[in-house]
PDB file of N, CA and C in Angstrom:
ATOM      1  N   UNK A   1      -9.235  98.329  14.903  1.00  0.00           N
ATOM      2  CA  UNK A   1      -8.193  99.281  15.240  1.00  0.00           C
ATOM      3  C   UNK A   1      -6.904  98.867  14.527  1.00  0.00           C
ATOM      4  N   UNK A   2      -6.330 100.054  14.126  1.00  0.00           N
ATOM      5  CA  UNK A   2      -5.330  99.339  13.278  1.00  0.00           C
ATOM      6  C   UNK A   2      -3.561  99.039  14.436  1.00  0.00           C
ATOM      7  N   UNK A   3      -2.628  98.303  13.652  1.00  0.00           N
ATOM      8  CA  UNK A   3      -1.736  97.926  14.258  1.00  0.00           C
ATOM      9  C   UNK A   3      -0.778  99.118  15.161  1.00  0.00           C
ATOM     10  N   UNK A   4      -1.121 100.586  14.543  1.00  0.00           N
ATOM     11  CA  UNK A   4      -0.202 101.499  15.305  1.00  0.00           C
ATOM     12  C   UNK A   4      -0.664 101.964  16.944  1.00  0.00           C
ATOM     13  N   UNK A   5      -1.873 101.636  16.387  1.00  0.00           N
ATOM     14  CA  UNK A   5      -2.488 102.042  17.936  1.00  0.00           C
ATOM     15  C   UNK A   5      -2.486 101.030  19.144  1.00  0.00           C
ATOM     16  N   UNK A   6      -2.271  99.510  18.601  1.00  0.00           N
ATOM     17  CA  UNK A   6      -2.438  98.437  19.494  1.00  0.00           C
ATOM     18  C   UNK A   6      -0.878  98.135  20.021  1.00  0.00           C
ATOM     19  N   UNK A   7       0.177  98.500  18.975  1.00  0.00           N
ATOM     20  CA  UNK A   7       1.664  98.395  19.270  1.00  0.00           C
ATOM     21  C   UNK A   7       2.068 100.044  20.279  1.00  0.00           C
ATOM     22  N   UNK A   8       1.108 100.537  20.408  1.00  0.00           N
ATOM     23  CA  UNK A   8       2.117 101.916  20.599  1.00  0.00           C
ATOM     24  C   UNK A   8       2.294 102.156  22.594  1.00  0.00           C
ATOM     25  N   UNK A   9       3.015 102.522  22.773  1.00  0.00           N
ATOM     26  CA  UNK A   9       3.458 102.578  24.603  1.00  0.00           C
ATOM     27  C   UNK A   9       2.160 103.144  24.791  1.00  0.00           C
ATOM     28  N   UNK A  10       2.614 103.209  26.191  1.00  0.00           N
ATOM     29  CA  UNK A  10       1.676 104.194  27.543  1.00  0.00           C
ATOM     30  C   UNK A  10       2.200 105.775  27.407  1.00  0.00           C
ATOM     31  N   UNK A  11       1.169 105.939  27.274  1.00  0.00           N
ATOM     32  CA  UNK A  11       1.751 107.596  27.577  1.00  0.00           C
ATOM     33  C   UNK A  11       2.305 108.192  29.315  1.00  0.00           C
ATOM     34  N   UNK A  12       3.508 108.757  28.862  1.00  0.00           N
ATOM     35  CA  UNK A  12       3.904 109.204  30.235  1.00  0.00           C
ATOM     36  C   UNK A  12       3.178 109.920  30.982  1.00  0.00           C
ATOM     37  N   UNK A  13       2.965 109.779  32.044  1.00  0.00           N
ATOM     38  CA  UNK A  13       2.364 110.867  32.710  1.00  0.00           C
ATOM     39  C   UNK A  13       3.311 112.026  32.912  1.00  0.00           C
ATOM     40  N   UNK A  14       1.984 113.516  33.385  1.00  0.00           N
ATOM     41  CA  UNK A  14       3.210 114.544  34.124  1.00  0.00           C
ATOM     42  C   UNK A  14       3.714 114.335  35.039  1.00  0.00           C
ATOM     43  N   UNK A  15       3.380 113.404  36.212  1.00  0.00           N
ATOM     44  CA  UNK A  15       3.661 113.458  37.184  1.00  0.00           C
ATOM     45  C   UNK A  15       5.098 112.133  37.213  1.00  0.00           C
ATOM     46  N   UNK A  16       5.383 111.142  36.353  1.00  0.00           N
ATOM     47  CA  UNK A  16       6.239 111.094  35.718  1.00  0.00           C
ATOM     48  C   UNK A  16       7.513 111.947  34.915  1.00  0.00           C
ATOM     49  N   UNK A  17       7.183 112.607  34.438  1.00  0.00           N
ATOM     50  CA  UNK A  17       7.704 113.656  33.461  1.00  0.00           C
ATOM     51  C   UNK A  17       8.455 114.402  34.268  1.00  0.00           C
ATOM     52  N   UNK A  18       7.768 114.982  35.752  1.00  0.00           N
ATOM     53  CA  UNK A  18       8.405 115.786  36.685  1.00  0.00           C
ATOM     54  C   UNK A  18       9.173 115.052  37.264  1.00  0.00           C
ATOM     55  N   UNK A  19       9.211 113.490  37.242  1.00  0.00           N
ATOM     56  CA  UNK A  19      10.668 113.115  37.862  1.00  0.00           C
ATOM     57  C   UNK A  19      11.362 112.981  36.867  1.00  0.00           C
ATOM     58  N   UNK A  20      11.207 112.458  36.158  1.00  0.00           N
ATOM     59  CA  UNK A  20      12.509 113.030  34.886  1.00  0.00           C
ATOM     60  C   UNK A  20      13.247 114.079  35.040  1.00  0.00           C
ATOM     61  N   UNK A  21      12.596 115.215  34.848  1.00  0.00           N
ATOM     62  CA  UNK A  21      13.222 116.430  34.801  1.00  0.00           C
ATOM     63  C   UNK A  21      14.007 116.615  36.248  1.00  0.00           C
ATOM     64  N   UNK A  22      13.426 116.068  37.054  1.00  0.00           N
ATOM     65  CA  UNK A  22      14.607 116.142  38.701  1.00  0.00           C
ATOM     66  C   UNK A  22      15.230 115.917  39.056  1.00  0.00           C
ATOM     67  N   UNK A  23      15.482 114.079  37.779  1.00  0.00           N
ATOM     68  CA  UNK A  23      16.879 113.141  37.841  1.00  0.00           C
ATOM     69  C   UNK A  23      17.226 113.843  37.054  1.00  0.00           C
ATOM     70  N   UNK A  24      17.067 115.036  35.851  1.00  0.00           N
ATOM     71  CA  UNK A  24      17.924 115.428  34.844  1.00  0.00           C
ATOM     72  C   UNK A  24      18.620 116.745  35.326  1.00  0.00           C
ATOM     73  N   UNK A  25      17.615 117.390  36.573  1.00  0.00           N
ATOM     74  CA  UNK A  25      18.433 118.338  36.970  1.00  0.00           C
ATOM     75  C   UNK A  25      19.650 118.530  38.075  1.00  0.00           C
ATOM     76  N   UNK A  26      20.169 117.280  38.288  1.00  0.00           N
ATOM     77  CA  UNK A  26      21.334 116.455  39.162  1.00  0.00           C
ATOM     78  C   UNK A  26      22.466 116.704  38.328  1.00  0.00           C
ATOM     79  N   UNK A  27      23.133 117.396  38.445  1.00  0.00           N
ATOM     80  CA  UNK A  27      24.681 117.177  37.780  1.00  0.00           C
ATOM     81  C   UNK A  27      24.993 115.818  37.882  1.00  0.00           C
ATOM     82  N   UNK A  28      26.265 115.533  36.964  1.00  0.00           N
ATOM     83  CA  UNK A  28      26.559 114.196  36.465  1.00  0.00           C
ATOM     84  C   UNK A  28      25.632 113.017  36.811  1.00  0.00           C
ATOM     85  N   UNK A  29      24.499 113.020  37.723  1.00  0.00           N
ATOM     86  CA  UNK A  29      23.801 112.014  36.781  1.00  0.00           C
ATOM     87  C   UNK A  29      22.882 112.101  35.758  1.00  0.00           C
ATOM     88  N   UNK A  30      22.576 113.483  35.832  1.00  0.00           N
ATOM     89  CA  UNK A  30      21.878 113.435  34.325  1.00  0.00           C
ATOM     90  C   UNK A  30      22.406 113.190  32.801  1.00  0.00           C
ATOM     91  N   UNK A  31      23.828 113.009  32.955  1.00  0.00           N
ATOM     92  CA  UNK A  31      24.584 112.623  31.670  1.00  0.00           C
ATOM     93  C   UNK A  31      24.321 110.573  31.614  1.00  0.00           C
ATOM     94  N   UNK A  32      24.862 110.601  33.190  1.00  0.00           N
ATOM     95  CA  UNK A  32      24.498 109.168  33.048  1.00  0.00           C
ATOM     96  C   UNK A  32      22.659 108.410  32.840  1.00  0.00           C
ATOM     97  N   UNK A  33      22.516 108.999  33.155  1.00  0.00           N
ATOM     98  CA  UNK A  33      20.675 109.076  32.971  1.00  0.00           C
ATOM     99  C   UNK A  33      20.351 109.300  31.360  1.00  0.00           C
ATOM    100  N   UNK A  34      20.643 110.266  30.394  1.00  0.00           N
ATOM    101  CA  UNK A  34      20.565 110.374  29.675  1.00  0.00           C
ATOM    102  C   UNK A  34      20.840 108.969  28.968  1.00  0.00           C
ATOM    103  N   UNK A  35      22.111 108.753  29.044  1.00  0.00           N
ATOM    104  CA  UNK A  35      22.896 107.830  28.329  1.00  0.00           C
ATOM    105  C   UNK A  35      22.135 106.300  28.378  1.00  0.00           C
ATOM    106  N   UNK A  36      21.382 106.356  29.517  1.00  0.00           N
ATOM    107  CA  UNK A  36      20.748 105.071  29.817  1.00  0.00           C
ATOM    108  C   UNK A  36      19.738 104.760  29.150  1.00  0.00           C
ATOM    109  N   UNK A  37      18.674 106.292  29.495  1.00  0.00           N
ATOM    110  CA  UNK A  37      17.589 105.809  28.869  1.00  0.00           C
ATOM    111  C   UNK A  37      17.309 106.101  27.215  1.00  0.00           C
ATOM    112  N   UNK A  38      18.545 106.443  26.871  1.00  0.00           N
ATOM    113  CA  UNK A  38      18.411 106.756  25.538  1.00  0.00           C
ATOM    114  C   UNK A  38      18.816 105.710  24.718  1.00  0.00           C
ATOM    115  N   UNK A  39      19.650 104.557  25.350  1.00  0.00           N
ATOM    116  CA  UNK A  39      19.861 103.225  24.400  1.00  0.00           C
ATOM    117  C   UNK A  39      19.256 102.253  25.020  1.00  0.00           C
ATOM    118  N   UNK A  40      18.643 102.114  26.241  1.00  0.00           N
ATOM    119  CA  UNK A  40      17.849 101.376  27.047  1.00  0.00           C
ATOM    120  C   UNK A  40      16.737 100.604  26.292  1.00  0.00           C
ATOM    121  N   UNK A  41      16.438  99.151  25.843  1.00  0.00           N
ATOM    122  CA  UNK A  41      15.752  98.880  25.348  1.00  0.00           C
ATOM    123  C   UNK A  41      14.011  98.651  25.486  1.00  0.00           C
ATOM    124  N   UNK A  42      14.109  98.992  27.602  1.00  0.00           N
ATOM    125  CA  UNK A  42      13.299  98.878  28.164  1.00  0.00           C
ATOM    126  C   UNK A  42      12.804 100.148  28.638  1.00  0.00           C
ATOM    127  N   UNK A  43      13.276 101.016  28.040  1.00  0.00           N
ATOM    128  CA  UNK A  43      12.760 102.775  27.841  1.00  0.00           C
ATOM    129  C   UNK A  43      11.529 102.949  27.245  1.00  0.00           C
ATOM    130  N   UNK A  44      10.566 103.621  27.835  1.00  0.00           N
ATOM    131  CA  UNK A  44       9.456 104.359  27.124  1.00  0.00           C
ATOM    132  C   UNK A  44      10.230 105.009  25.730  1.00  0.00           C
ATOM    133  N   UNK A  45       9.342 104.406  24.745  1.00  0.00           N
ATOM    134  CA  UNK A  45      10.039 105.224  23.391  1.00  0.00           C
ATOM    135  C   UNK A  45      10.514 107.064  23.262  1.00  0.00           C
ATOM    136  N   UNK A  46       8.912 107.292  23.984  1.00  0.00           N
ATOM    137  CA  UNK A  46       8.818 108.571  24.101  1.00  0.00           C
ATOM    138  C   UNK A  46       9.687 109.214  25.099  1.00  0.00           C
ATOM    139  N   UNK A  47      10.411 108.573  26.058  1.00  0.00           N
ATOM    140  CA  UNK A  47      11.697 108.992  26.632  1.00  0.00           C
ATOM    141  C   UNK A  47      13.088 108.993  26.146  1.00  0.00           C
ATOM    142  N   UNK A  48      12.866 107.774  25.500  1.00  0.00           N
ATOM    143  CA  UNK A  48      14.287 106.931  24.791  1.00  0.00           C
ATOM    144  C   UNK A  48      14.306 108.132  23.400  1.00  0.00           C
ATOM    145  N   UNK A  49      13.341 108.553  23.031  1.00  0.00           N
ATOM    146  CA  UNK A  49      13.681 109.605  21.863  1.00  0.00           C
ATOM    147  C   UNK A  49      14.236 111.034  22.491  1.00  0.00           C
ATOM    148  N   UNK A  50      13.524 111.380  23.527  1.00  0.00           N
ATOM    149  CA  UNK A  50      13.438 112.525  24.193  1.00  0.00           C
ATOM    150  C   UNK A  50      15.245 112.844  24.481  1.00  0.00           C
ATOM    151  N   UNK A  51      15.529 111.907  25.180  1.00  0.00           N
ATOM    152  CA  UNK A  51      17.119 111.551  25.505  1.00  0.00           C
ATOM    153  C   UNK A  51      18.320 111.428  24.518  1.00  0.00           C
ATOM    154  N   UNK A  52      17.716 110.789  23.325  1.00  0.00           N
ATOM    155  CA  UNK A  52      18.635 111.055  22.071  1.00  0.00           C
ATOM    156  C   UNK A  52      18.412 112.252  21.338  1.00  0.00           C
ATOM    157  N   UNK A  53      17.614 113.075  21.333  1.00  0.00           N
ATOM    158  CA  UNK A  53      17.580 114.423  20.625  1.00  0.00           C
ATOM    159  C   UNK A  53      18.204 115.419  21.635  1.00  0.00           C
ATOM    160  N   UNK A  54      18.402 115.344  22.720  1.00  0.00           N
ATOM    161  CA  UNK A  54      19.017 116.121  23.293  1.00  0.00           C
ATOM    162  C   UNK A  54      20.352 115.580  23.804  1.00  0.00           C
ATOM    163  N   UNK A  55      20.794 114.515  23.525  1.00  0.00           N
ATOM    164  CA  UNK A  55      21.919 114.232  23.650  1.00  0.00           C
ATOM    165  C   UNK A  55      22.783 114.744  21.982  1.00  0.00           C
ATOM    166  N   UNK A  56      21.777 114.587  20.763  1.00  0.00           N
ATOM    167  CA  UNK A  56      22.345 115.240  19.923  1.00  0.00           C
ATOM    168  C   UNK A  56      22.293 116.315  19.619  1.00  0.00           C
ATOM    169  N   UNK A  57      21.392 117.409  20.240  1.00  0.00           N
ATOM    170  CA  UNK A  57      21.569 118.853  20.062  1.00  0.00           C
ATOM    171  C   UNK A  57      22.584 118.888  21.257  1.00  0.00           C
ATOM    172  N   UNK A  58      23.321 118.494  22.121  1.00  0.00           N
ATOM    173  CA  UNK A  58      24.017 119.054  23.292  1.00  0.00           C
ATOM    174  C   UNK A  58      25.348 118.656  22.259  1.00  0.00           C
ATOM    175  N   UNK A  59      25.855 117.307  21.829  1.00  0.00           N
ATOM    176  CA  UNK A  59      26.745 117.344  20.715  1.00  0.00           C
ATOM    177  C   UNK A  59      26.901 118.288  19.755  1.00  0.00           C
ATOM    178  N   UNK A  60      26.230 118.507  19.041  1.00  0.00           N
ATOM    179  CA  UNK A  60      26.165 119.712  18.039  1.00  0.00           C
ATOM    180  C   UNK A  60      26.175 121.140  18.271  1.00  0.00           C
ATOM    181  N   UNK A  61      25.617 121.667  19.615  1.00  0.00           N
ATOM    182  CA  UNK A  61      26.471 122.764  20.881  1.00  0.00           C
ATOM    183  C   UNK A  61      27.599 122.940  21.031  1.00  0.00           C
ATOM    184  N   UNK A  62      28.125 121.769  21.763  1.00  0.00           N
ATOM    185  CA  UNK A  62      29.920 121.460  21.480  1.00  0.00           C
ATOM    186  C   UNK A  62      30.814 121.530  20.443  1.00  0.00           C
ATOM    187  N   UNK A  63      29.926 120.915  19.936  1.00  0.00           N
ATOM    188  CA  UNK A  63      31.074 121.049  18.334  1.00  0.00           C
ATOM    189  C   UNK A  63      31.561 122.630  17.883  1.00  0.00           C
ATOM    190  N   UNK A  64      29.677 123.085  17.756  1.00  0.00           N
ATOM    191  CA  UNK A  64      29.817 124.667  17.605  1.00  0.00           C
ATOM    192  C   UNK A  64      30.995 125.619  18.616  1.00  0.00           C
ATOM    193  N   UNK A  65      30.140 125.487  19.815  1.00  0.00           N
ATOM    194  CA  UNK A  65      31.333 126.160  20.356  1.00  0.00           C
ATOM    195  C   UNK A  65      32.905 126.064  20.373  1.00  0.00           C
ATOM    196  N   UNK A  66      33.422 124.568  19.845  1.00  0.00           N
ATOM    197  CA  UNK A  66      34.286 124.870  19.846  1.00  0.00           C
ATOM    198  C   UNK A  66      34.980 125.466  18.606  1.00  0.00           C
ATOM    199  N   UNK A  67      33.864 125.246  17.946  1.00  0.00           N
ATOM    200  CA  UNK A  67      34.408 125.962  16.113  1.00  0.00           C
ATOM    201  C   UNK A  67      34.481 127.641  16.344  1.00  0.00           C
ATOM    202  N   UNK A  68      33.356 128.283  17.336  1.00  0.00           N
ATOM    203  CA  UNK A  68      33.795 129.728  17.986  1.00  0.00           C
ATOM    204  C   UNK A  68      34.921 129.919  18.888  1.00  0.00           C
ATOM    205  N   UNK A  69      34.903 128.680  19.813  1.00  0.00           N
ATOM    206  CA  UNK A  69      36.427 129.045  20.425  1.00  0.00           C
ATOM    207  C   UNK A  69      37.598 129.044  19.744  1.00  0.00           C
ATOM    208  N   UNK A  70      37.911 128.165  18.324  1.00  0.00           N
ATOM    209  CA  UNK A  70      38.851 128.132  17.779  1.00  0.00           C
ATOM    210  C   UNK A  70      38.955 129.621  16.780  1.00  0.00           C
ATOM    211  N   UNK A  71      37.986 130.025  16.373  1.00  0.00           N
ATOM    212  CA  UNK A  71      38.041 131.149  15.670  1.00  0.00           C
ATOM    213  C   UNK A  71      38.397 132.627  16.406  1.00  0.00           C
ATOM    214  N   UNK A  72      37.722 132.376  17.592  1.00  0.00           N
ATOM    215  CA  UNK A  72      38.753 133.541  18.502  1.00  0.00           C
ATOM    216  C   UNK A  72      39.717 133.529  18.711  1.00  0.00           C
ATOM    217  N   UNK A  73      40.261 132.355  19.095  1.00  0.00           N
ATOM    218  CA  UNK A  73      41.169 131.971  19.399  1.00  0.00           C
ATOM    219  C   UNK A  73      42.201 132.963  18.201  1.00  0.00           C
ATOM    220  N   UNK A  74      41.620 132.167  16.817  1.00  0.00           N
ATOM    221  CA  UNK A  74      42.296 132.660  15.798  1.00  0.00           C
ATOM    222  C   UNK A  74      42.764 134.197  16.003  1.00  0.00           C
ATOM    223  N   UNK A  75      41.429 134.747  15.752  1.00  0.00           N
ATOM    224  CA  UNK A  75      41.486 136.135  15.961  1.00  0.00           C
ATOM    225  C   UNK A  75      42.470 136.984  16.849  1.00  0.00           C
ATOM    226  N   UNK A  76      42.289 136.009  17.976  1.00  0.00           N
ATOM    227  CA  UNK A  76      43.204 136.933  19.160  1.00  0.00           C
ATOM    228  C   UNK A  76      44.558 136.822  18.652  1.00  0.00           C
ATOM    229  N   UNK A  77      44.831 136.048  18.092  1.00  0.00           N
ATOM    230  CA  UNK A  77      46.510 135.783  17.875  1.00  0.00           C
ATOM    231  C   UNK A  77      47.254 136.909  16.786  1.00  0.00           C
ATOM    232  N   UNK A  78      45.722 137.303  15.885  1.00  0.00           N
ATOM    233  CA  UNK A  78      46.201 138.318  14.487  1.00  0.00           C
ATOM    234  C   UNK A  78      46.867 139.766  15.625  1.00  0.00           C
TER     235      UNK A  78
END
């Protein structure tokens, strides 16, 4: 067997997975939750990735919107 398969995690379960999603559906601690298990060294990879791609599409949301709020903004003022 080669080395990727003998190095690679446990797969999460669903029944796992569904508590994830229950600590994530908690206002403010799911920011702090995020934040944890996404630099956490003792994170399931497959979480620890899960947590940084959506911590960077939720960044890149923000940004956007505020590049639309500033452009209305603009607008409204003409």
């Amino acid at each position: 067997m080669s080395d990727y398969y003998r190095n690679s995690e446990e797969v999460m379960s669903v029944g796992k997975w569904i508590g994830v999603m229950i600590i994530l559906a908690i206002p403010l601690v799911n920011i702090i939750m995020y934040v944890i298990w996404a630099f956490s060294p003792n994170t399931n990879p497959n979480l620890s990735n899960f947590c940084k791609a959506t911590l960077l599409l939720a960044i890149i949301g923000i940004f956007i919107s505020f590049m639309f709020a500033g452009c209305a903004s603009m607008l409204y003022m003409l």
